[in-house]
Protein backbone atom coordinates (compact mmCIF):
# COMPACT_ATOMS: atom_id res chain seq x y z
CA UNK A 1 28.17 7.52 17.90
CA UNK A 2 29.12 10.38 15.80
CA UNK A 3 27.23 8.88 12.83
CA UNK A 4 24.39 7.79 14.81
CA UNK A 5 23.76 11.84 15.92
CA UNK A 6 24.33 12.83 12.27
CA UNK A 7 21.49 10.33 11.11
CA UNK A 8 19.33 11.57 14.00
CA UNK A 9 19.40 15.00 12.32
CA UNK A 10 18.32 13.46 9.01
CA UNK A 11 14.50 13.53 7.36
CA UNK A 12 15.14 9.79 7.49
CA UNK A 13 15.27 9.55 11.03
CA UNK A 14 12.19 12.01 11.78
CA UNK A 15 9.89 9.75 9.06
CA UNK A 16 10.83 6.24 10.85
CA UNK A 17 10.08 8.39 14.18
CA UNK A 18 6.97 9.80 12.47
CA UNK A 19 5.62 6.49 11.65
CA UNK A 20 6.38 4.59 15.14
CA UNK A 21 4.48 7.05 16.91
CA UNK A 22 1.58 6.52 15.15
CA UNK A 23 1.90 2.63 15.33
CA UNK A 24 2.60 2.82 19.24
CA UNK A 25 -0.41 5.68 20.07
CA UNK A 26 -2.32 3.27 17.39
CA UNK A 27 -1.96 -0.03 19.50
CA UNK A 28 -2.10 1.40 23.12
CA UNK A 29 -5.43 2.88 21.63
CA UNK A 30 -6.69 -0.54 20.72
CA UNK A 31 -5.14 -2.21 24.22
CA UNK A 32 -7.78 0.56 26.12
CA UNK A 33 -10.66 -0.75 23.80
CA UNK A 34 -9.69 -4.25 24.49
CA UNK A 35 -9.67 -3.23 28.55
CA UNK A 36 -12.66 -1.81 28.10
CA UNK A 37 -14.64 -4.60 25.86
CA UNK A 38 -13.12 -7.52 28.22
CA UNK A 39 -10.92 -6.81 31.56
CA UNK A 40 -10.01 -10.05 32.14
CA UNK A 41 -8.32 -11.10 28.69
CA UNK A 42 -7.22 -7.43 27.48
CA UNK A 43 -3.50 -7.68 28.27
CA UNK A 44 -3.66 -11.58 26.76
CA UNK A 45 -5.20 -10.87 23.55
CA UNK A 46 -3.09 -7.55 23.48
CA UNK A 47 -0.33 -10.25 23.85
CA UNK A 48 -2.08 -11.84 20.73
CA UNK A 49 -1.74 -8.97 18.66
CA UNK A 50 2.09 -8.05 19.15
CA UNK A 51 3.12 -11.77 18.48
CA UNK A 52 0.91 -11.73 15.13
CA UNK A 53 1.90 -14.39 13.23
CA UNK A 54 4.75 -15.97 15.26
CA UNK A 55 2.23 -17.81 17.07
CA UNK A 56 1.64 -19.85 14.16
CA UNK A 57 4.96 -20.51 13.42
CA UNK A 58 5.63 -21.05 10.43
CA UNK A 59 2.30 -20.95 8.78
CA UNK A 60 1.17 -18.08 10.41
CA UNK A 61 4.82 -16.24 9.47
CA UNK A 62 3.88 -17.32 5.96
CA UNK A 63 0.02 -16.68 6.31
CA UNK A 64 1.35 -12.67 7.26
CA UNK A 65 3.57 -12.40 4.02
CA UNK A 66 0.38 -13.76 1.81
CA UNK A 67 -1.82 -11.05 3.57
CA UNK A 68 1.03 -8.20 3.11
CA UNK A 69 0.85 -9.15 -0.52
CA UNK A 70 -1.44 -7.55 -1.87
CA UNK A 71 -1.18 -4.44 0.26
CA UNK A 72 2.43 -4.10 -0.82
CA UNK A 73 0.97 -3.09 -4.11
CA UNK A 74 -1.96 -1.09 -3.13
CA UNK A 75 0.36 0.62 -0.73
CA UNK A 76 2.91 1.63 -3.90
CA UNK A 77 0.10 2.26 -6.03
CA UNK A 78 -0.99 5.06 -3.84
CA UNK A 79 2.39 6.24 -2.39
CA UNK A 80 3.61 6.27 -6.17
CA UNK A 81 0.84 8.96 -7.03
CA UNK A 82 1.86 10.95 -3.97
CA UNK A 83 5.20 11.41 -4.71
CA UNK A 84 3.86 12.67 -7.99
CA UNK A 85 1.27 15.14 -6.23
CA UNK A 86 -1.68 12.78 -6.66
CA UNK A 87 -3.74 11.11 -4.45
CA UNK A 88 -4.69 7.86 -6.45
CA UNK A 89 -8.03 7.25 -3.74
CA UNK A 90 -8.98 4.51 -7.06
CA UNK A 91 -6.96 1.59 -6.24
CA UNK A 92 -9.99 0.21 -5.05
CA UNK A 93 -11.93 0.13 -8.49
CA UNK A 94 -8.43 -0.55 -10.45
CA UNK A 95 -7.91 -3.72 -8.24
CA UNK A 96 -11.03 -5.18 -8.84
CA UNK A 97 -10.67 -4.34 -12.41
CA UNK A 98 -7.51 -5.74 -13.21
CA UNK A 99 -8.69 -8.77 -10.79
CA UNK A 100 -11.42 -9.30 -13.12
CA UNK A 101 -9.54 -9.78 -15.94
CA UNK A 102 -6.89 -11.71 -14.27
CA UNK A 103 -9.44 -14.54 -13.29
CA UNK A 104 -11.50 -14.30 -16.46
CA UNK A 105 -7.93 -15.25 -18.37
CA UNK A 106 -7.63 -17.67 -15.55
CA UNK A 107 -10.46 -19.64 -16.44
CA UNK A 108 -11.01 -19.09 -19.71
CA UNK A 109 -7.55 -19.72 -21.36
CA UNK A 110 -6.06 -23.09 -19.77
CA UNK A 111 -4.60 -23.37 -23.68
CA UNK A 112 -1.75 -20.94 -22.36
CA UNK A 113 -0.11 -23.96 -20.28
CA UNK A 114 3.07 -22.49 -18.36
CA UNK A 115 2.64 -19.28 -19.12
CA UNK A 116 -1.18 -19.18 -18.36
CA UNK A 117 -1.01 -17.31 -14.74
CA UNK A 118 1.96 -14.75 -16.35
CA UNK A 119 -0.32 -14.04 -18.99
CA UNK A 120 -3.00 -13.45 -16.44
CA UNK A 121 -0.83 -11.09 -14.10
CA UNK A 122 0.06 -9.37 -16.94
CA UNK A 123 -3.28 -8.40 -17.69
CA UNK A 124 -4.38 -7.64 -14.52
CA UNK A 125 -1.32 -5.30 -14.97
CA UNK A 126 -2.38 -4.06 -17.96
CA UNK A 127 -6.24 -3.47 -17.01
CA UNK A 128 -5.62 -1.42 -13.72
CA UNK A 129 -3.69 0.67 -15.99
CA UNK A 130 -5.92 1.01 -18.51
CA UNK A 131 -8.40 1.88 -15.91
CA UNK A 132 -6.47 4.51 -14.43
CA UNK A 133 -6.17 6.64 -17.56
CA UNK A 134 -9.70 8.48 -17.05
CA UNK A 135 -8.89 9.88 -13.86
CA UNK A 136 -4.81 11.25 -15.42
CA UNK A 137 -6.46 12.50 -18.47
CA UNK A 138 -9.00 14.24 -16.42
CA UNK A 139 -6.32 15.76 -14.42
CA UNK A 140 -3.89 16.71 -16.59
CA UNK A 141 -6.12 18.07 -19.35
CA UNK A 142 -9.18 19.46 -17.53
CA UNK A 143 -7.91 20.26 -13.71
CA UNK A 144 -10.78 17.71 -12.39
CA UNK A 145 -9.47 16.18 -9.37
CA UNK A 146 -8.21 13.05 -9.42
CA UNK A 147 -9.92 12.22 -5.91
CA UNK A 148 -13.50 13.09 -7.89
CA UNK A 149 -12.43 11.08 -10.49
CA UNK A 150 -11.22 7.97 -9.27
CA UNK A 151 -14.18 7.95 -6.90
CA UNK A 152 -16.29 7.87 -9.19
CA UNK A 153 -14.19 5.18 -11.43
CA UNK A 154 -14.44 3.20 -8.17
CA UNK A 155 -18.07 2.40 -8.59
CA UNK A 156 -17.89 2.34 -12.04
CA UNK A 157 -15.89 -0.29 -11.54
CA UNK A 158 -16.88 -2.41 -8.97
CA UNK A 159 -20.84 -2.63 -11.08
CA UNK A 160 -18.83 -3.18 -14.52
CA UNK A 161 -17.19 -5.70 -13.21
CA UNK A 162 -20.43 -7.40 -11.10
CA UNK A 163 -22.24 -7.20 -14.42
CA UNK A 164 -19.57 -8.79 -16.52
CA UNK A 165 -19.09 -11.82 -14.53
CA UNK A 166 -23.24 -12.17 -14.00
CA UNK A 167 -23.04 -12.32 -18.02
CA UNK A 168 -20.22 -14.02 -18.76
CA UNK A 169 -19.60 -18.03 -18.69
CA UNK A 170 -17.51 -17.46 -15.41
CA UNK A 171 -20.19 -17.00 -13.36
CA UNK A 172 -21.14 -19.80 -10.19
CA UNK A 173 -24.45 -18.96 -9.84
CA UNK A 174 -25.43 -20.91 -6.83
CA UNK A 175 -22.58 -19.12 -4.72
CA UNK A 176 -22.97 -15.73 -6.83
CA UNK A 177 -19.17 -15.47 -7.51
CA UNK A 178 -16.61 -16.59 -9.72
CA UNK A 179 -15.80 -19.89 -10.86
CA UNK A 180 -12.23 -21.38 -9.66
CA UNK A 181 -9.91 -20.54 -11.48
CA UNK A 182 -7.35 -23.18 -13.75
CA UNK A 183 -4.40 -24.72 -11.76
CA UNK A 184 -2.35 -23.53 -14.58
CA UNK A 185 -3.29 -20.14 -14.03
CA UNK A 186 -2.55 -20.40 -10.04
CA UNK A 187 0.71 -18.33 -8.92
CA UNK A 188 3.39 -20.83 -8.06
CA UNK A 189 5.01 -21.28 -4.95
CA UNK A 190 8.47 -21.67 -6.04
CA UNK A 191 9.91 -23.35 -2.84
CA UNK A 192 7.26 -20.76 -0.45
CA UNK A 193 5.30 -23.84 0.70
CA UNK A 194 9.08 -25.74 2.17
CA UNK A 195 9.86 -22.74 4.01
CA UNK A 196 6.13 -21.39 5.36
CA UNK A 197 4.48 -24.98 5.04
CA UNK A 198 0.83 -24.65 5.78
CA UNK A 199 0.60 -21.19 4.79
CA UNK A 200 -1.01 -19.94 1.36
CA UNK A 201 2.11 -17.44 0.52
CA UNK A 202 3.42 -17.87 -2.96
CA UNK A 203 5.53 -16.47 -5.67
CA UNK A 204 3.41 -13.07 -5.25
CA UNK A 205 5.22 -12.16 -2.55
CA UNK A 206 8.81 -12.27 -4.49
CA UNK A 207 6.73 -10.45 -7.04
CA UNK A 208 6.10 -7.86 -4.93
CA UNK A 209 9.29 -7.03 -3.51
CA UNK A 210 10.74 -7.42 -7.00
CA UNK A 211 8.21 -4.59 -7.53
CA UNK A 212 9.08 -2.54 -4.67
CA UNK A 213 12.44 -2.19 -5.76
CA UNK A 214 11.88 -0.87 -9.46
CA UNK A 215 9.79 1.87 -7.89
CA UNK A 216 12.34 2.78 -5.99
CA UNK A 217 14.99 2.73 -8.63
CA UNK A 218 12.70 4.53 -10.54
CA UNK A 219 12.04 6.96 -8.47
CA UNK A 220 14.95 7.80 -6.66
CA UNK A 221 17.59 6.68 -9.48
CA UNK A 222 16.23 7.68 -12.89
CA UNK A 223 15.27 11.29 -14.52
CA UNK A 224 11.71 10.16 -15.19
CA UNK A 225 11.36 9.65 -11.27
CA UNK A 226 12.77 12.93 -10.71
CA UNK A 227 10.24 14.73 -13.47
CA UNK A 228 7.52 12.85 -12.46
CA UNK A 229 8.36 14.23 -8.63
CA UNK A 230 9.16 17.67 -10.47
CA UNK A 231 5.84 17.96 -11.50
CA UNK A 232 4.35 16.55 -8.10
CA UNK A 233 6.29 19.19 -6.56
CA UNK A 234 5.20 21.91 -9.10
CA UNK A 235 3.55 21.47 -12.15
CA UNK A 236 3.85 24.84 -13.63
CA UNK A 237 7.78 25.32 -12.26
CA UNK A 238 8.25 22.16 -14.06
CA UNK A 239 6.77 22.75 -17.20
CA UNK A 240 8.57 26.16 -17.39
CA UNK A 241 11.93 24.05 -17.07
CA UNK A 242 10.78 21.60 -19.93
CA UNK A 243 9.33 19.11 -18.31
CA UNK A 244 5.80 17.48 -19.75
CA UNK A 245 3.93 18.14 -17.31
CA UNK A 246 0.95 16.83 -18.51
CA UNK A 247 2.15 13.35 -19.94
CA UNK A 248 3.94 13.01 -16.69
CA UNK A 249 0.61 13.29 -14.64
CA UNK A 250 -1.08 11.07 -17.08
CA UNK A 251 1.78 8.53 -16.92
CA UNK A 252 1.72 8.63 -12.79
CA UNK A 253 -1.64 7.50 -12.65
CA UNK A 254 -1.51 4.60 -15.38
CA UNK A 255 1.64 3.81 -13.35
CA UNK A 256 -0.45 3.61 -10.02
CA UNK A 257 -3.15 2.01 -11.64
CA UNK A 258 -0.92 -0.62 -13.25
CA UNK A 259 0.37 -1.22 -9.45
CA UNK A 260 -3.06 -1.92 -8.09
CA UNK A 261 -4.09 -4.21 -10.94
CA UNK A 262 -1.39 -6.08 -10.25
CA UNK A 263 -2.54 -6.68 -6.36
CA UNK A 264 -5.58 -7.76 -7.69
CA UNK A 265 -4.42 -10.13 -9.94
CA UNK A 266 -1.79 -11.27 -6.68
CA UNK A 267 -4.89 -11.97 -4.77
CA UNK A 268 -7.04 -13.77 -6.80
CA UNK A 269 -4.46 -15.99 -8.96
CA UNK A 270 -3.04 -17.06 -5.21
CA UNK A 271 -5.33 -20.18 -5.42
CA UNK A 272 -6.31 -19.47 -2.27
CA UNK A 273 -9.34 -20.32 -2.20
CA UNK A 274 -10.05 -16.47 -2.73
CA UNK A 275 -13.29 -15.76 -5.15
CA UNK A 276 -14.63 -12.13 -6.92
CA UNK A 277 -18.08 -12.50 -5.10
CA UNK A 278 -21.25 -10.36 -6.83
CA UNK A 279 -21.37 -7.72 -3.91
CA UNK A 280 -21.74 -3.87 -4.08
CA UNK A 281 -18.78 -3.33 -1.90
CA UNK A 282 -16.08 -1.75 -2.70
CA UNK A 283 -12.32 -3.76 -2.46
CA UNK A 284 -11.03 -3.06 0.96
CA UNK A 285 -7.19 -3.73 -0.07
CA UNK A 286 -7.61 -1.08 -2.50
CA UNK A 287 -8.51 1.99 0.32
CA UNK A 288 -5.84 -0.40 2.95
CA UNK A 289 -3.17 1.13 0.02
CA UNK A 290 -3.78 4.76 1.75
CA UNK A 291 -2.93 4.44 5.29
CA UNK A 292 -0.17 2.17 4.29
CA UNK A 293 1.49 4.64 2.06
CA UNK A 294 0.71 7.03 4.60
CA UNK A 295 2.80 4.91 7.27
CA UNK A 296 5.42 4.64 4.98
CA UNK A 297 5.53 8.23 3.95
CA UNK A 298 4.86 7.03 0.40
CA UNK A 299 8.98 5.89 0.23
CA UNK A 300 8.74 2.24 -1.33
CA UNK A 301 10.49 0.83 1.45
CA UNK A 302 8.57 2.21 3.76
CA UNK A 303 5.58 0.63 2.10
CA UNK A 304 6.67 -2.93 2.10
CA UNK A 305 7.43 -2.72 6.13
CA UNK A 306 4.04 -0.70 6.93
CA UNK A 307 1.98 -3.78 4.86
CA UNK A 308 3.85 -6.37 6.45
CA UNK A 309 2.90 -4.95 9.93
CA UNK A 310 -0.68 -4.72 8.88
CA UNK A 311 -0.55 -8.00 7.77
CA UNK A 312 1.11 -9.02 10.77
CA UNK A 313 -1.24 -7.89 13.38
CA UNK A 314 -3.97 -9.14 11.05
CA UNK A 315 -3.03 -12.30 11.42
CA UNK A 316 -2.70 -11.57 15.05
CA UNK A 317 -6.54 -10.49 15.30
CA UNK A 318 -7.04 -13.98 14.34
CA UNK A 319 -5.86 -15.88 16.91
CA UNK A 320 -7.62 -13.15 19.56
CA UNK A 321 -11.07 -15.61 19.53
CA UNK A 322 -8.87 -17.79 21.81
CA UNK A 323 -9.41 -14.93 24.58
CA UNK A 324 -13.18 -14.15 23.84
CA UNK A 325 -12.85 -11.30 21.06
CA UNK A 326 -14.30 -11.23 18.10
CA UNK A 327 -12.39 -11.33 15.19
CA UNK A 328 -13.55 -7.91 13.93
CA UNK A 329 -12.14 -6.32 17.30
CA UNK A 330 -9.10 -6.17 14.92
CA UNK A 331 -10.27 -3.90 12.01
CA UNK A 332 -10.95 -1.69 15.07
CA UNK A 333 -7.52 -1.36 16.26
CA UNK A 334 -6.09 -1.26 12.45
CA UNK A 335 -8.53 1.47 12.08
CA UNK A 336 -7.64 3.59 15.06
CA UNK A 337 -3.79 2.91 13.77
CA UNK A 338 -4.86 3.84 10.13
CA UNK A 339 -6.29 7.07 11.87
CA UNK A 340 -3.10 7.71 13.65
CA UNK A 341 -0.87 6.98 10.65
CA UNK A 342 -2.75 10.30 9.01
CA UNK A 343 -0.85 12.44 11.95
CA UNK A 344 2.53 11.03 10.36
CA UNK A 345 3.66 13.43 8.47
CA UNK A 346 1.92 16.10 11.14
CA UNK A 347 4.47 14.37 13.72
CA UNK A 348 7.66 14.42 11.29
CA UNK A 349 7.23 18.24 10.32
CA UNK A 350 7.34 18.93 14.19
CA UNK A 351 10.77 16.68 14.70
CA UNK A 352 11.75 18.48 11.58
CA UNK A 353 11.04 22.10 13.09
CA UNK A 354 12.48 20.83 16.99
CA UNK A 355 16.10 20.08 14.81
CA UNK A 356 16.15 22.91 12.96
CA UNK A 357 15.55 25.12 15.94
CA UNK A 358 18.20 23.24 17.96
CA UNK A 359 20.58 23.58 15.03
CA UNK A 360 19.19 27.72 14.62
CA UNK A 361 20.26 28.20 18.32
CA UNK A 362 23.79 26.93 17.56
CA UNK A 363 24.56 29.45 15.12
CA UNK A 364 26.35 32.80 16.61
CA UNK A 365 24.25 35.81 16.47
CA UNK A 366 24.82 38.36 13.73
CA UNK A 367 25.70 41.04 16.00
CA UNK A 368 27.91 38.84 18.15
CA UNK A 369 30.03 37.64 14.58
CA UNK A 370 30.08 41.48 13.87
CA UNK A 371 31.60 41.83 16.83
CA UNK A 372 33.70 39.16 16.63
CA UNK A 373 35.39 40.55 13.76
CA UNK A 374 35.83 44.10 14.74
CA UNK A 375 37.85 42.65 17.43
CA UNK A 376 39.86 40.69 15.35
CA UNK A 377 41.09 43.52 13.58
């Protein structure tokens, strides 16, 4: 019990707190729109939505991990860059980038046998990276804002890449997207398919929380996490002490970048049926990385449980047509929680002032220890 009161006290316990607020005012938001839309199925389709996947069993359990997939990585790439002090708002145009090359590879290079679909995430890896530099060079050297920046590397993006596969031999011009891509290149399932069978969740998912756990070494066990949050922290403090500042920004946002290339790469090498279509829209799992970090207060850990439960109720929305809603009813509800997840770290800062107050109150007065002592001697 004692331990239990101690870890109440902690800025653990006010982020988890933080977080489920914002998920509970989030879904009893969405359970007045569903009242509201249809009486007489609200509380069954709000049913719908908490069981998520479970009602599938276990294709929908494994249907939810191959949605979270992807998100895990947006999510890191975006709560990586604000641990550094960066808002990485690109993920977006750095998924679609690195997804790009990832299928081109994909299709292109069967030669590669075994190692055709590593070779593939790699460069996926490698391109979201690459793409990422503009907007860290920008900031470090210049003081543009990275949010300007990636914004604007977001389109860039997203019409580089729509002209590239228009002109290149990848192109399926009767459906005006890419061409499948080689079953060597296709992320294996390694044993996914005997444990979820049905469900399109593969290796990517052990990728990912293979991932999840080197950013968190990194930045919680290493000195280059604790410069790189030096910097976040204070970039001029930090360069005073010795720290690059400047390579360190530069280095967070290839780092971020390199993260959401490699979501794109986990999406589209999933052989899931799954396609870059020629469309001026901009990659929705890319922007899904910001209110996911958010929900997870940017902690890697954090991240991996906030995309599961998107993924979860995602699934969820699915199965909601059985009760007369549409299946977009649920990008409502994720949005009002995605709206609600930005009051997070609004909600923890207030738990965080209520304990320090109760623990302020606790202390004797001055003029009562003063006291105190005179009549000790």
């Amino acid at each position: 019990m004692k331990k239990f009161v101690q870890w109440i006290k902690t800025p653990s316990f006010s982020s988890v707190t933080a977080s489920l607020v914002a998920i509970i005012f989030g879904l009893l938001f969405g359970l007045v729109i569903l009242l509201i839309t249809n009486p007489a199925q609200a509380f069954p389709g709000f049913w719908t939505i908490l069981s998520g996947g479970f009602i599938g069993g276990a294709q929908g359990t494994g249907n939810v991990l191959y949605t979270a997939t992807p998100l895990i990585l947006t999510g890191l790439s975006v709560g990586f860059a604000f641990k550094t002090g960066l808002f990485n708002i690109g993920a977006s145009g750095q998924l679609i980038v690195g997804a790009f090359v990832g299928v081109y590879i994909g299709i292109m290079f069967p030669a590669l046998g075994a190692a055709h679909w590593v070779v593939g995430l790699l460069a996926a890896m490698i391109a979201g990276a690459i793409w990422a530099i503009v907007p860290g060079v920008l900031k470090a050297f210049f003081n543009v804002h990275e949010v300007i920046s990636c914004i604007m590397m977001n389109y860039i993006g997203m019409y580089l890449v729509n002209m590239l596969i228009v002109d290149s031999p990848i192109y399926d011009k009767l459906k005006s997207q890419t061409l499948p891509i080689q079953p060597s290149a296709v992320i294996p399932k390694l044993g996914m398919n005997k444990l979820f069978p049905g469900s399109s969740v593969n290796a990517g998912f052990i990728i990912a929380i293979v991932v999840v756990v080197i950013i968190y070494f990194v930045l919680n066990k290493t000195v280059f996490g604790y410069e790189l949050i030096a910097c976040g922290h204070n970039q001029d403090a930090s360069q005073y002490a010795g720290i690059n500042a400047k390579r360190n920004v530069v280095l967070a946002m290839v780092i971020a970048g390199a993260l959401a290339g490699t979501g794109g790469g986990l999406i589209y090498l999933a052989g899931a049926g799954k396609y870059i279509r020629v469309i001026d829209v901009l990659a929705s799992e890319g922007f899904m990385g910001i209110p996911i970090a958010l929900l997870g207060l940017s902690n890697p850990i954090g991240v991996f449980f906030a995309a599961i439960f998107i993924g979860y109720i995602t699934i969820g929305g699915f199965y909601m047509q059985l009760y007369n809603f549409v299946p977009e009813i649920i990008d409502i509800i994720i949005a009002i929680i995605i709206y609600f997840s930005a009051f997070a770290l609004m909600v923890k800062s207030v738990i965080g002032y209520f304990i320090k107050r109760k623990e302020k109150s606790k202390l004797p007065d001055h003029e009562d220890a003063l006291k105190g002592g005179e009549q000790n001697e």
